[in-house]
N, C-alpha and C. Protein backbone atom coordinates (compact mmCIF):
# COMPACT_ATOMS: atom_id res chain seq x y z
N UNK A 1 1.08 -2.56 14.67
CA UNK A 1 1.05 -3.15 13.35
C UNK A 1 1.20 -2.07 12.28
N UNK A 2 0.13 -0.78 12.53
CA UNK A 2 0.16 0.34 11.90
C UNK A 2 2.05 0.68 11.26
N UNK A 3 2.98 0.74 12.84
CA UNK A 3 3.77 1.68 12.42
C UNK A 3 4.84 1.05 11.54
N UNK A 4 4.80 -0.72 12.18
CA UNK A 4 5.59 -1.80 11.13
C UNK A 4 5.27 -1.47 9.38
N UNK A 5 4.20 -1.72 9.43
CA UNK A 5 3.83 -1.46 7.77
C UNK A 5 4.37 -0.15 7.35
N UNK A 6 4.44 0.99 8.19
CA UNK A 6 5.04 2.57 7.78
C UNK A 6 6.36 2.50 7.57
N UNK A 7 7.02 1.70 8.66
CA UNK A 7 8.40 1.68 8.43
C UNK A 7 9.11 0.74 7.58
N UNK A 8 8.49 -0.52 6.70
CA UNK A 8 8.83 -1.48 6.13
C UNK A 8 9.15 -0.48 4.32
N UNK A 9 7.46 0.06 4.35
CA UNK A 9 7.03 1.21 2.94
C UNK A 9 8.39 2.28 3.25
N UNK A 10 8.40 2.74 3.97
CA UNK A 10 9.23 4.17 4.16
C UNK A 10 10.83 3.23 3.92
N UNK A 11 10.95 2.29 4.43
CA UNK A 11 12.39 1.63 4.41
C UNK A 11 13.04 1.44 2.83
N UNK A 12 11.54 0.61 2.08
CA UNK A 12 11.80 -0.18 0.98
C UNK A 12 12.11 1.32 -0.44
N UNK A 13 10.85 2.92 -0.01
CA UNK A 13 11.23 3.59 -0.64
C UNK A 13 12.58 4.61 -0.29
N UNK A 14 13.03 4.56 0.81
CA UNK A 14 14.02 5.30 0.77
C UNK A 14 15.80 4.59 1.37
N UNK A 15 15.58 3.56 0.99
CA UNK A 15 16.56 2.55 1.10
C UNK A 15 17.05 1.79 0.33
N UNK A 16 17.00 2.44 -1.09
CA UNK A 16 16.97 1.03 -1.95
C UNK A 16 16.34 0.34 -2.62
N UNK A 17 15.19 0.58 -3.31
CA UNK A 17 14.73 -0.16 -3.95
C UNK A 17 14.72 -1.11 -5.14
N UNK A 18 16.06 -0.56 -5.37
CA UNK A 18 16.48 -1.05 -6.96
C UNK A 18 16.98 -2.81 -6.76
N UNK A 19 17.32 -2.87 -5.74
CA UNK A 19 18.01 -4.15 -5.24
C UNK A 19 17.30 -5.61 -4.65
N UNK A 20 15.73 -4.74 -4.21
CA UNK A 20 15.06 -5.59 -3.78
C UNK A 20 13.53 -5.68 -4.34
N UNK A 21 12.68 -6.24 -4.09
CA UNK A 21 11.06 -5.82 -4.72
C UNK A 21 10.46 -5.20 -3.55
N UNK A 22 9.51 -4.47 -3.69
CA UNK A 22 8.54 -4.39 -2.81
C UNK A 22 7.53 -5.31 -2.29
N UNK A 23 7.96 -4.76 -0.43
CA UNK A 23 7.01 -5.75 -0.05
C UNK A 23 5.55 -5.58 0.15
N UNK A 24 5.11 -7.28 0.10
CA UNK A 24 3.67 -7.05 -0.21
C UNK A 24 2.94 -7.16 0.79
N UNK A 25 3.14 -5.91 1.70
CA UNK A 25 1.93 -6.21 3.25
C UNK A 25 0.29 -5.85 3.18
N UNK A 26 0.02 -6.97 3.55
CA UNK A 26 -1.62 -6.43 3.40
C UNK A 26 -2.12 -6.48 5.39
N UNK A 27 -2.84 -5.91 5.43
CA UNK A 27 -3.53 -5.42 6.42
C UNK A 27 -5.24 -5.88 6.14
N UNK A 28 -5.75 -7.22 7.20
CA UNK A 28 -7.16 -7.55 6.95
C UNK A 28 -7.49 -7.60 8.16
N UNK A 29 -8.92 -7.28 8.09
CA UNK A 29 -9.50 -7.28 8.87
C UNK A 29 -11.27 -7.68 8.54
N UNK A 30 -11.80 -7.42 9.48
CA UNK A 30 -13.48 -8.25 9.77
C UNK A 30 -14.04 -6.95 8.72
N UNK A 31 -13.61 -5.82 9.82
CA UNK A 31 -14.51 -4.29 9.66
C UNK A 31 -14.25 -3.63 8.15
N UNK A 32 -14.84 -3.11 7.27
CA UNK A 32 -14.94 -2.04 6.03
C UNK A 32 -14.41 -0.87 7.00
N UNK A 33 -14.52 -0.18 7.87
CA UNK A 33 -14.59 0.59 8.62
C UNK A 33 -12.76 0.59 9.05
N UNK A 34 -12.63 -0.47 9.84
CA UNK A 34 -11.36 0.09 10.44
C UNK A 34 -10.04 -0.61 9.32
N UNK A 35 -10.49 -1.00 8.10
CA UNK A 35 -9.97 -1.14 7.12
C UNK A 35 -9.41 0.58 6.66
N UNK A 36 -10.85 1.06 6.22
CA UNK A 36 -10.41 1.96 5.51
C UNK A 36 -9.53 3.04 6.59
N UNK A 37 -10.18 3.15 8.19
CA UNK A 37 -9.30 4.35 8.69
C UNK A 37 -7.74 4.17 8.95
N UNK A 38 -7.52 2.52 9.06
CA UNK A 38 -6.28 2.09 9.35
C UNK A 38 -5.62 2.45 7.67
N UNK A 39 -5.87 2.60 6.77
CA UNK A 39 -5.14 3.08 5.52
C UNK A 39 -5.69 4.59 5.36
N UNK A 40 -6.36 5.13 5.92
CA UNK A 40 -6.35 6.96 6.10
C UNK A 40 -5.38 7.15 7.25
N UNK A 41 -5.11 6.69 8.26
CA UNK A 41 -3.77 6.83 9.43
C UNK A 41 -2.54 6.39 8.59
N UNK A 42 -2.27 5.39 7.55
CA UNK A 42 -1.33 4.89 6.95
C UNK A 42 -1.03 6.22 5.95
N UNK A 43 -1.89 6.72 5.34
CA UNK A 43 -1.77 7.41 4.09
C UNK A 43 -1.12 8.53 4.98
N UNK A 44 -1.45 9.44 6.41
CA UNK A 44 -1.47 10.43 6.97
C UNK A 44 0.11 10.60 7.45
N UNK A 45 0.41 9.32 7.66
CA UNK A 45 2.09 9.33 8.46
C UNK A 45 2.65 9.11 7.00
N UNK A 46 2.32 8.52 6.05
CA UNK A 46 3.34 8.33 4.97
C UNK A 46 3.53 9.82 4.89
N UNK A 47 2.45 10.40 4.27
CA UNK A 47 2.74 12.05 4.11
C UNK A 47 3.71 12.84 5.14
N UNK A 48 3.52 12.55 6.31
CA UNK A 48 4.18 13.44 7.02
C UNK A 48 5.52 12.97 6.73
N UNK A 49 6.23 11.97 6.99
CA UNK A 49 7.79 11.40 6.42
C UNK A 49 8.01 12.09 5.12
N UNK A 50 6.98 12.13 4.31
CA UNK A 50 7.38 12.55 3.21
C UNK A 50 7.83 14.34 3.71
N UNK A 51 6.83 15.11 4.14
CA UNK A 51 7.22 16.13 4.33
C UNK A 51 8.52 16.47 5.14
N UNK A 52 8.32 15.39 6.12
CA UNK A 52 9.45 15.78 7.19
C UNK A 52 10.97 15.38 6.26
N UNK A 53 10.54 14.68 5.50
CA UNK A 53 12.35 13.95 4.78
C UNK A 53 12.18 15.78 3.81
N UNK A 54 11.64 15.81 3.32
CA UNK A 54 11.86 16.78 2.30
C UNK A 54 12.43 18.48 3.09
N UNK A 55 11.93 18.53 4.06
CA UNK A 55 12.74 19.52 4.90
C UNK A 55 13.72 19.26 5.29
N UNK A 56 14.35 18.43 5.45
CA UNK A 56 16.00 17.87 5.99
C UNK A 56 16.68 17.71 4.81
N UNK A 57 16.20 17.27 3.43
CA UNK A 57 16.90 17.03 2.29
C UNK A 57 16.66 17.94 1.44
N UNK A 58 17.40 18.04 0.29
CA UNK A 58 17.23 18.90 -1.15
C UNK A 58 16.04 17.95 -1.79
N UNK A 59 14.92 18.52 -2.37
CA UNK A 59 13.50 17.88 -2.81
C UNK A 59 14.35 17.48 -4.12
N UNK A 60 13.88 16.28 -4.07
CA UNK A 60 13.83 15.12 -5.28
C UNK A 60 12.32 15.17 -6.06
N UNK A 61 12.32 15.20 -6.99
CA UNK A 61 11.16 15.24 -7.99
C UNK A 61 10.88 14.28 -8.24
N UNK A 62 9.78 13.31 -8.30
CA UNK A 62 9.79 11.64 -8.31
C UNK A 62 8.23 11.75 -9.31
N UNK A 63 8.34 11.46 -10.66
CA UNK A 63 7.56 11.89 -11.53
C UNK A 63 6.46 10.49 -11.73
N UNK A 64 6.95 9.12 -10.93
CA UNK A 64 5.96 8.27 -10.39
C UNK A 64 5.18 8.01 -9.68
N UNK A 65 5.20 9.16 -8.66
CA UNK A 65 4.43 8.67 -7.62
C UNK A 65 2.70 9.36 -7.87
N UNK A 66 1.87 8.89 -7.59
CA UNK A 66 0.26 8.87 -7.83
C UNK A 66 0.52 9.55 -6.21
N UNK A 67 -1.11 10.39 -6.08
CA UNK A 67 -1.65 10.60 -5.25
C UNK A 67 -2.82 9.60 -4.77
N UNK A 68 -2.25 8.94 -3.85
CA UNK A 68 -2.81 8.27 -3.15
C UNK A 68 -4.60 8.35 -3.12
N UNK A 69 -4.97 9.38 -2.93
CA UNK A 69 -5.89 10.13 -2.15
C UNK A 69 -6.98 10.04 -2.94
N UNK A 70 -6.70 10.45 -4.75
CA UNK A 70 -7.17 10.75 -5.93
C UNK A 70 -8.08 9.65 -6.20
N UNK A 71 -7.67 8.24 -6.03
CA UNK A 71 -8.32 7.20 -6.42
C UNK A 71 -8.71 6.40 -5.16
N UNK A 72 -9.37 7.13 -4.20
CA UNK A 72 -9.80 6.26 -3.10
C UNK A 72 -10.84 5.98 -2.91
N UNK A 73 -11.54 4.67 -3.48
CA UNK A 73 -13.00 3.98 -3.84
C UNK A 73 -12.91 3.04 -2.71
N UNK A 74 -14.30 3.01 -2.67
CA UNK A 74 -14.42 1.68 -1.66
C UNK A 74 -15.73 1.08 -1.95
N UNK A 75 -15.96 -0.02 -2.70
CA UNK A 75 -14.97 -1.26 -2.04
C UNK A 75 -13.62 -0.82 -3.02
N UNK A 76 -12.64 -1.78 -2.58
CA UNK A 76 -11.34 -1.95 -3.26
C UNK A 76 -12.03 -3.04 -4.08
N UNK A 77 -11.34 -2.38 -5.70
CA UNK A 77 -11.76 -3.73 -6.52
C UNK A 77 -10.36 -4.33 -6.72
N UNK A 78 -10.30 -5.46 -6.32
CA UNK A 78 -8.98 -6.45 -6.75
C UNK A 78 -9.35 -7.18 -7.48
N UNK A 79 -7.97 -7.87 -8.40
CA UNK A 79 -8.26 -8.07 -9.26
C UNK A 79 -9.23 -10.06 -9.13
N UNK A 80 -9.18 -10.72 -9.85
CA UNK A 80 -9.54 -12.19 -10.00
C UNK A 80 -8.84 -12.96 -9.39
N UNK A 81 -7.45 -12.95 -9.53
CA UNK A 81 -6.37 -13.48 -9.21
C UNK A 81 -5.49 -13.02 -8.48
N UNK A 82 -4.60 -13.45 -7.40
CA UNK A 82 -3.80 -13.09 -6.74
C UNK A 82 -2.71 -12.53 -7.45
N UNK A 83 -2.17 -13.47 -8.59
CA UNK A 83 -1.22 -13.27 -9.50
C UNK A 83 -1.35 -11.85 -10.01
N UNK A 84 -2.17 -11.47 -10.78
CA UNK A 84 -2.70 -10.45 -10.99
C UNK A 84 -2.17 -9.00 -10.16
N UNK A 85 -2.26 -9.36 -8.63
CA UNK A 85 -1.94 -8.09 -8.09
C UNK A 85 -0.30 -7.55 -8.27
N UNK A 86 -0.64 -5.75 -8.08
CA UNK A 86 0.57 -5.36 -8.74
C UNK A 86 1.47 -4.55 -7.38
N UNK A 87 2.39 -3.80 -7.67
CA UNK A 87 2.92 -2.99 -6.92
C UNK A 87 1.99 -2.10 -6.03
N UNK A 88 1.14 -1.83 -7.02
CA UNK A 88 -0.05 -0.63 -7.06
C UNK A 88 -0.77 -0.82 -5.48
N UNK A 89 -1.08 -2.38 -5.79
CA UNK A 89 -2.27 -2.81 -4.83
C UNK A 89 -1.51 -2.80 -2.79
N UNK A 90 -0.29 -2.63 -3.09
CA UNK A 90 0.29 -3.09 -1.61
C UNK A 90 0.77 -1.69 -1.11
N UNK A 91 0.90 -1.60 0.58
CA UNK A 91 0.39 -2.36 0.98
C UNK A 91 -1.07 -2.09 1.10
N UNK A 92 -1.51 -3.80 1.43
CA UNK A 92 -3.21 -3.31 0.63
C UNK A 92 -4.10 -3.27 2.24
N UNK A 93 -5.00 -2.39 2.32
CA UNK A 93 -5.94 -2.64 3.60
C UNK A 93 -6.94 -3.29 3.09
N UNK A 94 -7.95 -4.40 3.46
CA UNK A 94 -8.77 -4.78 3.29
C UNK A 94 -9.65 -5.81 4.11
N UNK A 95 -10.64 -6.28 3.99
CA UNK A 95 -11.56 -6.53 4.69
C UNK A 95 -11.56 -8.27 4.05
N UNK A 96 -11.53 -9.10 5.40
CA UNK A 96 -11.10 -10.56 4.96
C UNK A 96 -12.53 -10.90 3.52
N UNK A 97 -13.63 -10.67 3.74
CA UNK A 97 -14.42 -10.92 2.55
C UNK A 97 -13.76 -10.54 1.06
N UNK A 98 -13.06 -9.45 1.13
CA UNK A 98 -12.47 -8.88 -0.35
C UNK A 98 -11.14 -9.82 -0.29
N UNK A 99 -10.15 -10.24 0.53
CA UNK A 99 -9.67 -11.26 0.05
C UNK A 99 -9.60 -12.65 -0.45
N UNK A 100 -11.02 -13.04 0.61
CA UNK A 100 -11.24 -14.32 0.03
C UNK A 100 -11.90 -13.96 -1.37
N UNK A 101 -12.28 -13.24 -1.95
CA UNK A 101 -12.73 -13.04 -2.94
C UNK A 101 -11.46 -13.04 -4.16
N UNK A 102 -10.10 -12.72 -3.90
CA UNK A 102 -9.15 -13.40 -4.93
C UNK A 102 -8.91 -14.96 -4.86
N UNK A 103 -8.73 -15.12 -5.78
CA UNK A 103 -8.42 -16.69 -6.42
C UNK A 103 -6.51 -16.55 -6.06
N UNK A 104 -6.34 -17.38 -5.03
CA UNK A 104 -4.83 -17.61 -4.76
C UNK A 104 -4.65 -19.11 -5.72
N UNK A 105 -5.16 -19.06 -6.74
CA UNK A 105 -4.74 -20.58 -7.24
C UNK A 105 -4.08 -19.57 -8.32
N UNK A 106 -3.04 -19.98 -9.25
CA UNK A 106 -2.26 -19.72 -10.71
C UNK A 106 -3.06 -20.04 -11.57
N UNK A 107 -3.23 -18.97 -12.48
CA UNK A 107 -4.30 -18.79 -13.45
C UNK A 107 -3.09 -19.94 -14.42
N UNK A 108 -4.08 -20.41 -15.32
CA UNK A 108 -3.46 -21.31 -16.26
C UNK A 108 -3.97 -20.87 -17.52
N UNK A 109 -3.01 -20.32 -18.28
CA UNK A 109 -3.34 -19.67 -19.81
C UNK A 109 -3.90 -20.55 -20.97
């Protein structure tokens, strides 16, 4: 499941993205625990692609990308609404309690 979600992220950023949206894989589970290590193994291989592409290619400077690492709280606060969630949030690991905790209904203004 791990390496699907690596290769879907790694596909959507270095394949194109302008053409399509990003997809929104979330990863749930029971455990807080194998939530968070299954997105520390996720975070660990993204990095390495990253390194390994950047030794085969001329380095691209990509003045969007966040460090992952910097903002890693737990719990994950999501937002109220499903609607609500952004690029930011995917793909998201989390623990089925923090999802049922978004509102999948359309907020009505």
């Amino acid at each position: 499941m791990l390496f699907k979600i690596v290769g879907l992220e790694h596909a959507y950023q270095h394949l194109g993205h302008a053409n399509t949206s990003r997809p929104r894989q979330l990863f749930v589970t029971q455990s807080r625990v194998l939530a968070s290590k299954v997105k520390e193994q996720y975070l660990r291989y993204m990095t390495s692609i990253e390194l390994l592409s950047s030794q085969l290619e001329e380095p691209v400077i990509e003045d969007d990308h966040d460090d992952e690492d910097d903002d890693e709280e737990w719990p994950i606060s999501l937002p109220r609404y499903y609607s609500d969630l952004d690029d930011s949030h995917f793909p998201l690991f989390a623990t089925f309690s923090q999802v049922c905790s978004v509102s999948f209904l359309l907020r009505l203004s």
